[in-house]
C-alpha atoms as a PDB file:
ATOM      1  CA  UNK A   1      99.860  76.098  97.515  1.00  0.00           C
ATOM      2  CA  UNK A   2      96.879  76.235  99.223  1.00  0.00           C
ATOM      3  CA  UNK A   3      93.852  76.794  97.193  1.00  0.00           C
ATOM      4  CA  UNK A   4      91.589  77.268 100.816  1.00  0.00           C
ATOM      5  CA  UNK A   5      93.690  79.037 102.533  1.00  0.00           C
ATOM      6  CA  UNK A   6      92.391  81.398 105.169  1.00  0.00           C
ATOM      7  CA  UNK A   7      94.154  84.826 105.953  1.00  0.00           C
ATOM      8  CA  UNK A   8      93.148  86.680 108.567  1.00  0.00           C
ATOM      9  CA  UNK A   9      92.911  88.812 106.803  1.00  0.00           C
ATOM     10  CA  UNK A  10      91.494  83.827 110.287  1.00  0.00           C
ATOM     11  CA  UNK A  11      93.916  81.073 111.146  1.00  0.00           C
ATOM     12  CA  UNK A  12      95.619  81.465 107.781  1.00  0.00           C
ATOM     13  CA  UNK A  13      96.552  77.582 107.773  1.00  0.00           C
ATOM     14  CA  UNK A  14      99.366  78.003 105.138  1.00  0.00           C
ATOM     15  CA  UNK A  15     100.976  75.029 105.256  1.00  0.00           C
ATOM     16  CA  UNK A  16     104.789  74.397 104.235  1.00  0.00           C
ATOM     17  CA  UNK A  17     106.502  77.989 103.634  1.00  0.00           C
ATOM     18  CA  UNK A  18     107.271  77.793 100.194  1.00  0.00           C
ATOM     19  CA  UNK A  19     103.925  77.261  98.685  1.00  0.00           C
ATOM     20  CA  UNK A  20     100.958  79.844  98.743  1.00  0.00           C
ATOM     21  CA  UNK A  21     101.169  79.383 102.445  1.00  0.00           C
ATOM     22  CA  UNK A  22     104.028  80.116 104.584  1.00  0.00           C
ATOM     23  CA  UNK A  23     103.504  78.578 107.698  1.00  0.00           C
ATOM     24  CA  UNK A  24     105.818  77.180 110.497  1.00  0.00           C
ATOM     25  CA  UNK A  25     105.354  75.830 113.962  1.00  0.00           C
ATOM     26  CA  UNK A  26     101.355  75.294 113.303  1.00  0.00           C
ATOM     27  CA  UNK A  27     101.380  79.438 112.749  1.00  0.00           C
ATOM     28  CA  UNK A  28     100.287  80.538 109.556  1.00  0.00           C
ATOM     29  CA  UNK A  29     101.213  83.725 107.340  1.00  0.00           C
ATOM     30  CA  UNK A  30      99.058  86.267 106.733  1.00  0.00           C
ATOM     31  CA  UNK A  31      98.371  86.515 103.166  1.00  0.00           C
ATOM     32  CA  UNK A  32      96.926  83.598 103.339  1.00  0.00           C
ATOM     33  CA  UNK A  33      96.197  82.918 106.956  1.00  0.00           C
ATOM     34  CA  UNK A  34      92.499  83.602 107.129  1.00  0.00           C
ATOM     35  CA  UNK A  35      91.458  80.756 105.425  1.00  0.00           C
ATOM     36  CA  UNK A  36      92.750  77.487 105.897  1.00  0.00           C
ATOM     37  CA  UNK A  37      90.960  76.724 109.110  1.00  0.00           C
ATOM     38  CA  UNK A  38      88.201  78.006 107.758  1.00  0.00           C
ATOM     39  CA  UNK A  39      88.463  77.312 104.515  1.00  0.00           C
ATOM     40  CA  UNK A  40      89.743  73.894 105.109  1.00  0.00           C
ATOM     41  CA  UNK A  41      86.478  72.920 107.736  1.00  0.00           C
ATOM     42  CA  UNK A  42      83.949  74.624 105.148  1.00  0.00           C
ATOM     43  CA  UNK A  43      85.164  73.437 101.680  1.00  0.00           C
ATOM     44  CA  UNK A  44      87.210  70.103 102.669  1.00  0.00           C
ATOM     45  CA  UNK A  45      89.915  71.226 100.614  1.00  0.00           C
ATOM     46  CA  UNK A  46      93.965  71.185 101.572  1.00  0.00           C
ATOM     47  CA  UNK A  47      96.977  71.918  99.525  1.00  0.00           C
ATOM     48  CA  UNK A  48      97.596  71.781  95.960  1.00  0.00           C
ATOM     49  CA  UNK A  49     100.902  71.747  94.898  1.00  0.00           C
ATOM     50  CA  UNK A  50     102.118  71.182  91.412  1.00  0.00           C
ATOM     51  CA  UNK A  51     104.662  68.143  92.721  1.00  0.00           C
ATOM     52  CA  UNK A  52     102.644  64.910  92.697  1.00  0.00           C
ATOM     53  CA  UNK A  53     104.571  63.604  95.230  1.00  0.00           C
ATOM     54  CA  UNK A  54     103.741  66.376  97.606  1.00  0.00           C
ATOM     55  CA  UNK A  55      99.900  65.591  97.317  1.00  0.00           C
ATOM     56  CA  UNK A  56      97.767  63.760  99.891  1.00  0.00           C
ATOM     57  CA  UNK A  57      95.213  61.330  98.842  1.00  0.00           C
ATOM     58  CA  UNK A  58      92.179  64.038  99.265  1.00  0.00           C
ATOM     59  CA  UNK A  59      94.613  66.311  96.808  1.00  0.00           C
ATOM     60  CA  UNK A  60      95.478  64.373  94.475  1.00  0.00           C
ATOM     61  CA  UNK A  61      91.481  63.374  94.539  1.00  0.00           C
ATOM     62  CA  UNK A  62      90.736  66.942  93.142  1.00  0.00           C
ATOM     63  CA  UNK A  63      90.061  67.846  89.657  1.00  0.00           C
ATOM     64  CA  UNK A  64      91.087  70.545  87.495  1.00  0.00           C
ATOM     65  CA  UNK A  65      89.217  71.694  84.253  1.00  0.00           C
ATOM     66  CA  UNK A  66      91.638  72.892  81.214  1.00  0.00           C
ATOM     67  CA  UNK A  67      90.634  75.992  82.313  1.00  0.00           C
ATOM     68  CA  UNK A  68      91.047  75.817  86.198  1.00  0.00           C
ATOM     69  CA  UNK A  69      94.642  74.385  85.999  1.00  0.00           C
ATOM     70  CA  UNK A  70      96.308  76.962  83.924  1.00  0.00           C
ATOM     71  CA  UNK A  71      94.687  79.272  87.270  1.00  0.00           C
ATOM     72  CA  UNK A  72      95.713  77.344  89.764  1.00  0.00           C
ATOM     73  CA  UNK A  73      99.378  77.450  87.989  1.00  0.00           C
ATOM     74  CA  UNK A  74      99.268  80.926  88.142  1.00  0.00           C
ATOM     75  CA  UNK A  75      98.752  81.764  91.589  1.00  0.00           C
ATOM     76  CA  UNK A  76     101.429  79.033  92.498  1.00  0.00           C
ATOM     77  CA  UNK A  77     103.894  81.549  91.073  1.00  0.00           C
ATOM     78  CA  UNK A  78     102.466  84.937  91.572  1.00  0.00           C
ATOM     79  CA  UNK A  79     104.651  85.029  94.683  1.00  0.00           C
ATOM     80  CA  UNK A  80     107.964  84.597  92.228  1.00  0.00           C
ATOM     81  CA  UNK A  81     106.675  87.646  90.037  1.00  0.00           C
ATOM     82  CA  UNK A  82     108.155  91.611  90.092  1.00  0.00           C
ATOM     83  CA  UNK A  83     105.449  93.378  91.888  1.00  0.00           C
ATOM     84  CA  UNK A  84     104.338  95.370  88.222  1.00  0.00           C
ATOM     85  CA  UNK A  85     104.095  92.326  86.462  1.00  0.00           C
ATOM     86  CA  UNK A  86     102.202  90.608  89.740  1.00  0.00           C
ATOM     87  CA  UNK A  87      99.678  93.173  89.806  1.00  0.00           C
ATOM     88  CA  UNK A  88      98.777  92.768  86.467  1.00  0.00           C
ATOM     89  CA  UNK A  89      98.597  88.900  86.484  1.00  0.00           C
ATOM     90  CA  UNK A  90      97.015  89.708  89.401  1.00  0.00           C
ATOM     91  CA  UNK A  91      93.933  90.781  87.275  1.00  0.00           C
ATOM     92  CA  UNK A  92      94.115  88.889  84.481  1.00  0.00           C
ATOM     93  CA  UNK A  93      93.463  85.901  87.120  1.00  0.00           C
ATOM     94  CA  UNK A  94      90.626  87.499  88.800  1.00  0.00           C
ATOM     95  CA  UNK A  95      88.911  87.902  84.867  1.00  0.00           C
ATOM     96  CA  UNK A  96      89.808  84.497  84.204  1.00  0.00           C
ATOM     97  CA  UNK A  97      88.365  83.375  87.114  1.00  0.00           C
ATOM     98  CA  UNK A  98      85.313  85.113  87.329  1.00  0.00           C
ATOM     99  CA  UNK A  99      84.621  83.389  83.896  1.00  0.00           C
ATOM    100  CA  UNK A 100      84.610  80.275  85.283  1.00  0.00           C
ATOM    101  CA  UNK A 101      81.506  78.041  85.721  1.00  0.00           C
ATOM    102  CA  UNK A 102      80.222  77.943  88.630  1.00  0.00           C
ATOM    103  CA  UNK A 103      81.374  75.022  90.412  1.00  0.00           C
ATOM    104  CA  UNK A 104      83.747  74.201  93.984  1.00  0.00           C
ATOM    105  CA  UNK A 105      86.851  74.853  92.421  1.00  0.00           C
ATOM    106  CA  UNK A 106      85.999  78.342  90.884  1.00  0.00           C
ATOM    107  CA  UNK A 107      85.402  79.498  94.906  1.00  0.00           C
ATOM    108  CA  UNK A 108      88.564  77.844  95.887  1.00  0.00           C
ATOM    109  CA  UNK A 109      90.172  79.422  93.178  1.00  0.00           C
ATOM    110  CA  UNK A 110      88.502  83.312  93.782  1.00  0.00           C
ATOM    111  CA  UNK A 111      89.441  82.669  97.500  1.00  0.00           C
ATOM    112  CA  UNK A 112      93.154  81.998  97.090  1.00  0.00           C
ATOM    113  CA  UNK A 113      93.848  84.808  95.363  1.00  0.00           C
ATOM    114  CA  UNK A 114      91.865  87.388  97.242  1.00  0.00           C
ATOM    115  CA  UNK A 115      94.461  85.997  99.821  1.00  0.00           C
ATOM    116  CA  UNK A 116      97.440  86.629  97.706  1.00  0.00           C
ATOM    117  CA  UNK A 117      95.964  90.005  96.444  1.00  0.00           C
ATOM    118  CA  UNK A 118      96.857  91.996  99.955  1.00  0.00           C
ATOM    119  CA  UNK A 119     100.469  91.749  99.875  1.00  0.00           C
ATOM    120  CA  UNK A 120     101.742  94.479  98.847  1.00  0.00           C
ATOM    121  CA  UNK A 121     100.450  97.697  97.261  1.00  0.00           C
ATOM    122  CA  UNK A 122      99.068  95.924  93.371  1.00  0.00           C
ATOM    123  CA  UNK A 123      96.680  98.986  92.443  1.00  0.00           C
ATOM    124  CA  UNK A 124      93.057  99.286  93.901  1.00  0.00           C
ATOM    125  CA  UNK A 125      91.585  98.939  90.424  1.00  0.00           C
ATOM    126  CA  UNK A 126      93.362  94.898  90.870  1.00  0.00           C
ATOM    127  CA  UNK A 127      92.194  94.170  94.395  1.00  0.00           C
ATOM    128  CA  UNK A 128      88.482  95.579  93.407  1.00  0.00           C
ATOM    129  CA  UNK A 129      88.679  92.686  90.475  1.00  0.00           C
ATOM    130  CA  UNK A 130      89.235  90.690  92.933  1.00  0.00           C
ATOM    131  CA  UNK A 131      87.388  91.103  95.230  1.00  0.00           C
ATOM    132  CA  UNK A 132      84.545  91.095  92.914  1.00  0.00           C
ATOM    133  CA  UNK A 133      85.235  87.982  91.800  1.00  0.00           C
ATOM    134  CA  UNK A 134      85.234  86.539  95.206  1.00  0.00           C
ATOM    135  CA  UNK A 135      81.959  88.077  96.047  1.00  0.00           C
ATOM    136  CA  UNK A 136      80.399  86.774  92.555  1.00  0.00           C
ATOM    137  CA  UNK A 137      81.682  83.224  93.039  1.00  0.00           C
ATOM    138  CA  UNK A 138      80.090  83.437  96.661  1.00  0.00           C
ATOM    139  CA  UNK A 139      76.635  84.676  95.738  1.00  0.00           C
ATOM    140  CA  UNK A 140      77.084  81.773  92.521  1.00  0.00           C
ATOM    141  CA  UNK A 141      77.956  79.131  95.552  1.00  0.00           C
ATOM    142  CA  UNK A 142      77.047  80.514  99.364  1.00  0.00           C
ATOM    143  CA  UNK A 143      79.241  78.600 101.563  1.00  0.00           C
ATOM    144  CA  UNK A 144      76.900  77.182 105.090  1.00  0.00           C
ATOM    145  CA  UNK A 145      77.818  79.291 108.582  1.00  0.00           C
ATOM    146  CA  UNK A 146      80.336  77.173 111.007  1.00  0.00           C
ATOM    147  CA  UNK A 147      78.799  74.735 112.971  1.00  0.00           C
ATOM    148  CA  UNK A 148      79.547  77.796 115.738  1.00  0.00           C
ATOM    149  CA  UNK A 149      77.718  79.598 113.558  1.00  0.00           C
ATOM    150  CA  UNK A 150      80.657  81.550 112.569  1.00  0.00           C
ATOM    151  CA  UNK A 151      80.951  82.550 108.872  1.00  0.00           C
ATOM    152  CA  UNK A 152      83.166  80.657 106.530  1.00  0.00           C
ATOM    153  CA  UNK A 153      86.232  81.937 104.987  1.00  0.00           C
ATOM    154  CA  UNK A 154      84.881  83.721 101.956  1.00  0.00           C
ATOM    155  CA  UNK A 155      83.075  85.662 104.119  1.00  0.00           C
ATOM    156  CA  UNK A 156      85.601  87.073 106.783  1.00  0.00           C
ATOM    157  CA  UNK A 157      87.882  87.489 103.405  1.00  0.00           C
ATOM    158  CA  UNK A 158      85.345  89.746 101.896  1.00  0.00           C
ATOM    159  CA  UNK A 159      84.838  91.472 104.867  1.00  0.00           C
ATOM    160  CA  UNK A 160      88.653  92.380 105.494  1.00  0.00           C
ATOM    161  CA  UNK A 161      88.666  93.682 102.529  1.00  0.00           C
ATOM    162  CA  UNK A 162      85.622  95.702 102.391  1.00  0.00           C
ATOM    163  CA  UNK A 163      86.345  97.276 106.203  1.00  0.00           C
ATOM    164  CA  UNK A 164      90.205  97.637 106.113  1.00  0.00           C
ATOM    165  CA  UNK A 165      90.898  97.986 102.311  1.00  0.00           C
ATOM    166  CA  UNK A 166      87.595  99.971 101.587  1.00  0.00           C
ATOM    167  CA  UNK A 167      86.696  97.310  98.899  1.00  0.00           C
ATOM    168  CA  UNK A 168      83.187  96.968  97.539  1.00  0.00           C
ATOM    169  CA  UNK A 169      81.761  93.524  98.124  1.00  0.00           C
ATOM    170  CA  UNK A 170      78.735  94.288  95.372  1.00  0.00           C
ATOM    171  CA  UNK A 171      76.620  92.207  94.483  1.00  0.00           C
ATOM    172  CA  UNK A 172      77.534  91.424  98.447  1.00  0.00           C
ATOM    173  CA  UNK A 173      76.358  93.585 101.231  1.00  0.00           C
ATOM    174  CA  UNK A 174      75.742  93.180 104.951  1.00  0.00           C
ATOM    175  CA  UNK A 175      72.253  93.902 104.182  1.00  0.00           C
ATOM    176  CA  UNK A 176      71.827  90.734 101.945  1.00  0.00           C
ATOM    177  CA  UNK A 177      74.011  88.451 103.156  1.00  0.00           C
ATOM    178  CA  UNK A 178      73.643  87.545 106.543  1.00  0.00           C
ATOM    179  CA  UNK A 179      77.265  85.527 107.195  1.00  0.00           C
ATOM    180  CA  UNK A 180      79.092  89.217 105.707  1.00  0.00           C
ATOM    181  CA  UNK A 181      76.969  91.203 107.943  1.00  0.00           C
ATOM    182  CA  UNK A 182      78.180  88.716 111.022  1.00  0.00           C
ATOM    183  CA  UNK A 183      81.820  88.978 109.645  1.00  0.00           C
ATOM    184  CA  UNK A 184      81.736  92.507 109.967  1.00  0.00           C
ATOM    185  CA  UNK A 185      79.946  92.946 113.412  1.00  0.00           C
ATOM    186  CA  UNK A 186      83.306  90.342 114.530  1.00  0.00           C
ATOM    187  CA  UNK A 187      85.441  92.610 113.153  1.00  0.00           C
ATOM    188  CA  UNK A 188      84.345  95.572 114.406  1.00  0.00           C
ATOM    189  CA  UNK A 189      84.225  93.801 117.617  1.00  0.00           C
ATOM    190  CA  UNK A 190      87.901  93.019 117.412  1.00  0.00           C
ATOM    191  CA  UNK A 191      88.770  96.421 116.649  1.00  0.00           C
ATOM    192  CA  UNK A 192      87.424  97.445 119.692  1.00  0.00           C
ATOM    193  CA  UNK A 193      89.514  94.970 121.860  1.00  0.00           C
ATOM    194  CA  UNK A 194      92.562  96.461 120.139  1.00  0.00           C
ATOM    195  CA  UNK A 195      91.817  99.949 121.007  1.00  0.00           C
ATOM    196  CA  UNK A 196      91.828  98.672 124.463  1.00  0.00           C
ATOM    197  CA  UNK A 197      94.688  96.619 124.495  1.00  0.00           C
ATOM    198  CA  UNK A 198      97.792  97.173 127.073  1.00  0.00           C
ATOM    199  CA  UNK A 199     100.753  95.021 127.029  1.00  0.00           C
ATOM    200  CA  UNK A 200     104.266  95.008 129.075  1.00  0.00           C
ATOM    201  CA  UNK A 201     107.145  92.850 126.866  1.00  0.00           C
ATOM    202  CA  UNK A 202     111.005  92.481 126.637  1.00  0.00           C
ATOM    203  CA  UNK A 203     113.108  93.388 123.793  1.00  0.00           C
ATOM    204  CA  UNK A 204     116.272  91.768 122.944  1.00  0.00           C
ATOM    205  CA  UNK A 205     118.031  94.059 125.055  1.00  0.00           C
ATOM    206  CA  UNK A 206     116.779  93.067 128.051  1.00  0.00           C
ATOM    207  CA  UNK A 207     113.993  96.443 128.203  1.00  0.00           C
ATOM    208  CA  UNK A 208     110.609  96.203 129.441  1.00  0.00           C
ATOM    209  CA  UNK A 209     109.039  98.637 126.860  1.00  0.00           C
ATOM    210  CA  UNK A 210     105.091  99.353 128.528  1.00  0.00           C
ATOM    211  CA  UNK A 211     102.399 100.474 125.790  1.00  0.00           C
ATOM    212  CA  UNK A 212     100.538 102.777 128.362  1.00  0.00           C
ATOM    213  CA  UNK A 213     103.600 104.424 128.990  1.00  0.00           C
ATOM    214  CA  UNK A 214     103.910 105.430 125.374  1.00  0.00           C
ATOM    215  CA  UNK A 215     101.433 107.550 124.716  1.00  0.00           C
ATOM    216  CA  UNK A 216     102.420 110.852 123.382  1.00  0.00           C
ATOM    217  CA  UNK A 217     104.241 108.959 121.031  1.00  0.00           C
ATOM    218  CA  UNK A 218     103.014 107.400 117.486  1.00  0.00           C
ATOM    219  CA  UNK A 219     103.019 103.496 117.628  1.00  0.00           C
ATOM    220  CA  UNK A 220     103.681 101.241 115.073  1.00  0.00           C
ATOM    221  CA  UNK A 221     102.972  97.279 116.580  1.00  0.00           C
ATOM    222  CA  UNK A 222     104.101  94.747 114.153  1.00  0.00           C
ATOM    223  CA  UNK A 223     103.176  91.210 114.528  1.00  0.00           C
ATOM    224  CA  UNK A 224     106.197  89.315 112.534  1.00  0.00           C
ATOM    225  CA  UNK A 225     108.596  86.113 112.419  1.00  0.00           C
ATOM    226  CA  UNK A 226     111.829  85.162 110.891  1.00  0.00           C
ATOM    227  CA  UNK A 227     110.061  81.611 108.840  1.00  0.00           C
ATOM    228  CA  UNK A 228     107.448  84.551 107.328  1.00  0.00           C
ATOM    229  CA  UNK A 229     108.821  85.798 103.656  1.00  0.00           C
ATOM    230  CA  UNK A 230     106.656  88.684 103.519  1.00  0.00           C
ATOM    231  CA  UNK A 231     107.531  89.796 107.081  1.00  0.00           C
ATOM    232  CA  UNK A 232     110.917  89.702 105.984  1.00  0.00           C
ATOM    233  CA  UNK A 233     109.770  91.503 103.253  1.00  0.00           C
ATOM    234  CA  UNK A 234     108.942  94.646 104.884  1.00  0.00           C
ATOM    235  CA  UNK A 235     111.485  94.510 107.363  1.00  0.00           C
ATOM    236  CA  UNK A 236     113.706  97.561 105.042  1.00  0.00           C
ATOM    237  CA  UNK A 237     111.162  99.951 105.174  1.00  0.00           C
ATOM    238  CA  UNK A 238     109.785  99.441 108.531  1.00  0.00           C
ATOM    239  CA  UNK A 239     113.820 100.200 109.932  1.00  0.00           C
ATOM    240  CA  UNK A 240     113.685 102.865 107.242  1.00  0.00           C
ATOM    241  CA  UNK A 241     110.443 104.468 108.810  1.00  0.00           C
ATOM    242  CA  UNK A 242     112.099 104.435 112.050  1.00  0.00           C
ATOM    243  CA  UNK A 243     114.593 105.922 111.314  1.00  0.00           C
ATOM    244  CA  UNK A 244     113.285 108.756 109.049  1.00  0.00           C
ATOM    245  CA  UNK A 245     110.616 109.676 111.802  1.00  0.00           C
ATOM    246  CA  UNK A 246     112.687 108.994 115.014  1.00  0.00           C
ATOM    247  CA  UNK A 247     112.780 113.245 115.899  1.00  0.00           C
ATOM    248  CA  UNK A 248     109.014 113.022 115.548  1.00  0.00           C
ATOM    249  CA  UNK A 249     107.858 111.076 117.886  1.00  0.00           C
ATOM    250  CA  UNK A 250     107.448 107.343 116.101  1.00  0.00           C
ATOM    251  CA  UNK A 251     108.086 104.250 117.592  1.00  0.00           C
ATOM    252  CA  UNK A 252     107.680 100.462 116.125  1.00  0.00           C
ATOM    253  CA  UNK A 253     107.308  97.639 118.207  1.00  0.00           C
ATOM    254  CA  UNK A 254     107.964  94.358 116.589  1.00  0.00           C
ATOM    255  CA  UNK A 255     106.578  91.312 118.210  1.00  0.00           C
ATOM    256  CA  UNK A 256     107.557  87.647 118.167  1.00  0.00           C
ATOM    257  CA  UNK A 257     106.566  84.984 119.690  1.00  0.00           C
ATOM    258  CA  UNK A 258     109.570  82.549 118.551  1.00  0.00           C
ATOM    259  CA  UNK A 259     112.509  81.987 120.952  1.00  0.00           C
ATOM    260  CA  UNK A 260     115.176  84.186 121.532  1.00  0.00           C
ATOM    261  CA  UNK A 261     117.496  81.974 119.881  1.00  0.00           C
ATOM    262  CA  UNK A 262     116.117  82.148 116.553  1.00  0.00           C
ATOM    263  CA  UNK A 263     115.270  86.060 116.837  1.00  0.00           C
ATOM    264  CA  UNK A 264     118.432  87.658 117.947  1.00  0.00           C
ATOM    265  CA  UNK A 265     120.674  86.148 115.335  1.00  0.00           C
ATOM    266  CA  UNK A 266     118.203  86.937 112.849  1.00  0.00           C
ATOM    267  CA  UNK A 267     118.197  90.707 113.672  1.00  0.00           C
ATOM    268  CA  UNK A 268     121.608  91.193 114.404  1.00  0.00           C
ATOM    269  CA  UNK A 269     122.280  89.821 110.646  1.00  0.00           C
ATOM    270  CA  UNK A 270     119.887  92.517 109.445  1.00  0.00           C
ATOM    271  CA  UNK A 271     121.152  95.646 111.727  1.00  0.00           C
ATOM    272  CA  UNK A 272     117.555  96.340 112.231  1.00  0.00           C
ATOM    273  CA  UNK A 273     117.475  99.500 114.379  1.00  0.00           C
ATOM    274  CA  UNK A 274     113.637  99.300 115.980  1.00  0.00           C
ATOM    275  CA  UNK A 275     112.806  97.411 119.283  1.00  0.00           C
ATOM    276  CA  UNK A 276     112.053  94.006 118.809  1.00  0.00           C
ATOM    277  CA  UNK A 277     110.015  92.414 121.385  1.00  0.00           C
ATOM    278  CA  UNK A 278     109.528  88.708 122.740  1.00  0.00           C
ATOM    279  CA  UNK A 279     105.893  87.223 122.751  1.00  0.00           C
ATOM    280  CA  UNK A 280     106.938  83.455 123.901  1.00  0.00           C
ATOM    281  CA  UNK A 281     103.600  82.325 125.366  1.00  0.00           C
ATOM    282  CA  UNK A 282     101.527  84.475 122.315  1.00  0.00           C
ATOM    283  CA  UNK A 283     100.168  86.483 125.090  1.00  0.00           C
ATOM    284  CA  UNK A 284      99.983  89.788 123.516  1.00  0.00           C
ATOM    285  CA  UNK A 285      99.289  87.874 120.094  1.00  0.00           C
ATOM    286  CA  UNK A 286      96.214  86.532 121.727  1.00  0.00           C
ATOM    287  CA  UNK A 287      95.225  90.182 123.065  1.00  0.00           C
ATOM    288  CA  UNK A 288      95.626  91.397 119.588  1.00  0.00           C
ATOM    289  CA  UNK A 289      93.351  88.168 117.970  1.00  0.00           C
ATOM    290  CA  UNK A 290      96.579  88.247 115.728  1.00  0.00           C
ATOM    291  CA  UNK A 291      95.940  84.577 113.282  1.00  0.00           C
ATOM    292  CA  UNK A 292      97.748  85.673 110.617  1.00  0.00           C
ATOM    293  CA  UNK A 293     100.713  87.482 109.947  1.00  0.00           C
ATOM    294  CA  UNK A 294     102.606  90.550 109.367  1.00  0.00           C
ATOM    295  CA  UNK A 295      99.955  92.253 110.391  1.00  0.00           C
ATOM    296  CA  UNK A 296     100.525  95.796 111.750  1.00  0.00           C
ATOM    297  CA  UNK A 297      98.575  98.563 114.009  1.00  0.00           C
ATOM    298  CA  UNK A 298      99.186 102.201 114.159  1.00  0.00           C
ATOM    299  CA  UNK A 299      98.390 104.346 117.216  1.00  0.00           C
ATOM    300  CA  UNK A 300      98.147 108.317 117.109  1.00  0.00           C
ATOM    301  CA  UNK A 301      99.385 110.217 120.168  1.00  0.00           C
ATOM    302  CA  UNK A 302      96.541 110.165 122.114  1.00  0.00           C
ATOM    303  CA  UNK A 303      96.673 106.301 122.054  1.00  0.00           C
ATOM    304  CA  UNK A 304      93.642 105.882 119.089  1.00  0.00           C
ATOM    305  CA  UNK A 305      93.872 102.987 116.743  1.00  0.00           C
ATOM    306  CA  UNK A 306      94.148 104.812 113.310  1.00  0.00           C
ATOM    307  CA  UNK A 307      95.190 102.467 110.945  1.00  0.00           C
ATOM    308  CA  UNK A 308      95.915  98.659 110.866  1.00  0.00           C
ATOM    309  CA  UNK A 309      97.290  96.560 107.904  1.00  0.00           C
ATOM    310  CA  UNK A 310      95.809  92.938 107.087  1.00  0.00           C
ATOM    311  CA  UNK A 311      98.993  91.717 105.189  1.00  0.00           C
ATOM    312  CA  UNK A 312     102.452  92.860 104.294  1.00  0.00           C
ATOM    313  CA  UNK A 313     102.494  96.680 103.660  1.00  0.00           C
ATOM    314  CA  UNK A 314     105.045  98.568 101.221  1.00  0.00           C
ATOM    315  CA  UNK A 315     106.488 101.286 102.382  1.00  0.00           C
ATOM    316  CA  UNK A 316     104.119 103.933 100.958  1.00  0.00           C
ATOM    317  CA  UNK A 317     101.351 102.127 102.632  1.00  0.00           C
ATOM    318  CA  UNK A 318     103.198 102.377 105.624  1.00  0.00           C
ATOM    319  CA  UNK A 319     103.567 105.826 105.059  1.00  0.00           C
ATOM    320  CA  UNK A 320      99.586 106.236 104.499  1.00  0.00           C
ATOM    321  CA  UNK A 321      98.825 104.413 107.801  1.00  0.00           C
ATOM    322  CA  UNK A 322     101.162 106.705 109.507  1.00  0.00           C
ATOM    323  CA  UNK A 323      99.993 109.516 108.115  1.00  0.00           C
ATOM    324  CA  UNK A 324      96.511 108.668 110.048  1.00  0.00           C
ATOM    325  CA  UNK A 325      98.299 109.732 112.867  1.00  0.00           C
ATOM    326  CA  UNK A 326      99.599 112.739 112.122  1.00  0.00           C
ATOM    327  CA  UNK A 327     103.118 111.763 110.380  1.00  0.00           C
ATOM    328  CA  UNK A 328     104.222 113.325 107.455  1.00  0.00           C
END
């Protein structure tokens, strides 16, 4: 599990898909995504895995307090959990961490989990614990810019979750802290090259399927792979969306940028019903600034980027983002 790990939400650099991060062919999932680079260049911290043998020397370096460890435990499993009984370990973690002293490992700590904390659907009140608790152990320990003068990875965290989850980033604000104020400008930024964005790919079928040539329609563009568990995740209710809103005008893209070797078995296994679409050079990834993943983007009729998701989405959030564009 990586303790650093970006999301985005951000290279997430996830490393080894059955820890915190999921991450395969030097891509990175995004729960988690955001970080690593980022979190990895700022703090100097990698992976921390509860199997000795897994550690490097710079892990096994690190030190946990008796009250860190039982933490760090915690979000090594949160992934195992049911989703009620996640959400509220969810928040018991953020409380426990937030009473922390202040000190490296209370950041790393506060970080990972605001990385976990998106996905899925765990209750506002539990993602505005924790992102409190990130912003509190940033304002306790400000992290320096990039030498690019980007902002670290606390800082683009808190700032995906204050502009796409509507979370408050008090005491935090883009008027006090200039990195968050930066993070958001690059988002907003980014959003903007989205709205824009036009792309031609092939599905498995052998159709070109045109995104200018859509409009009129609702689109649903999914960025996804078959080594990502939480893609696979929401796989069921993205085929059940499709389905149920078909006669209305809804279509979902779902783009890949693995080889059609690996993708076709995987969906013909699954039966999944919507288009799935081949991304081999990452062109379209690229176009969308896509680092972590799923991570999906919903266009209304008139070709307007309503809604976007940051992480893995249940299917009522799904059915919130489409409801941005008119779907009920």
């Amino acid at each position: 599990m990586n303790l650093n790990s970006p999301k985005s939400g951000r290279w997430k650099s996830r490393v080894g898909c059955c820890s915190l991060l999921c991450m395969s062919q030097n891509r990175l999932h995004s729960g988690m995504v955001r970080g690593l680079l980022a979190a990895g260049l700022s703090f100097g911290v990698g992976m921390f895995i509860l199997q000795p043998g897994n550690l490097t020397a710079q892990e096994r370096a690190m030190e946990w307090s008796d009250q860190e460890k039982p933490i760090a435990v915690g979000l090594h499993g949160l992934r195992g959990l049911p989703d009620d009984v996640r959400a509220a370990t969810t928040k018991d973690l953020a409380l426990r961490i937030r009473k922390l002293r202040a000190v490296p490992n209370k950041l790393r700590l506060a970080n990972a989990l605001a990385n976990l904390s998106t996905e899925g659907d765990f209750g506002r009140d539990t993602l505005q614990q924790v992102t409190t608790t990130l912003a509190k152990a940033v304002q306790e320990q400000p992290v320096p810019a990039a030498k690019d003068g980007d902002p670290a990875e606390p800082y683009l965290e808190l700032a995906d979750l204050a502009r796409y989850e509507h979370m408050e980033t008090a005491p935090l604000s883009a008027s006090n802290t200039p990195q968050l104020a930066v993070a958001l400008a690059k988002l907003e930024a980014l959003d903007q090259r989205r709205q824009r964005a036009d792309f031609t790919l092939t599905d498995l079928q052998g159709k070109s399927w045109a995104f200018k040539d859509l409009r009129g329609k609702v689109v649903l563009v999914n960025f996804w792979a078959t080594w990502c568990p939480p893609c696979r995740k929401e796989m069921p209710d993205l085929d059940s969306l499709s389905l149920r809103f078909k006669d209305q005008g809804l279509v979902i893209l779902a783009i890949s940028d693995e080889d059609v070797s690996k993708v076709a078995p995987f969906i013909a296994e699954r039966k999944i019903s919507y288009p799935i679409l081949l991304d081999p050079g990452r062109v379209v990834n690229g176009l969308f600034a896509v680092q972590g993943i799923p991570k999906s983007f919903v266009y209304d009729r008139d070709g307007k980027l309503v809604a976007q998701s940051i992480d893995m989405r249940t299917q009522k959030q799904f059915l919130e983002m489409l409801g941005q564009a008119g779907l009920k």
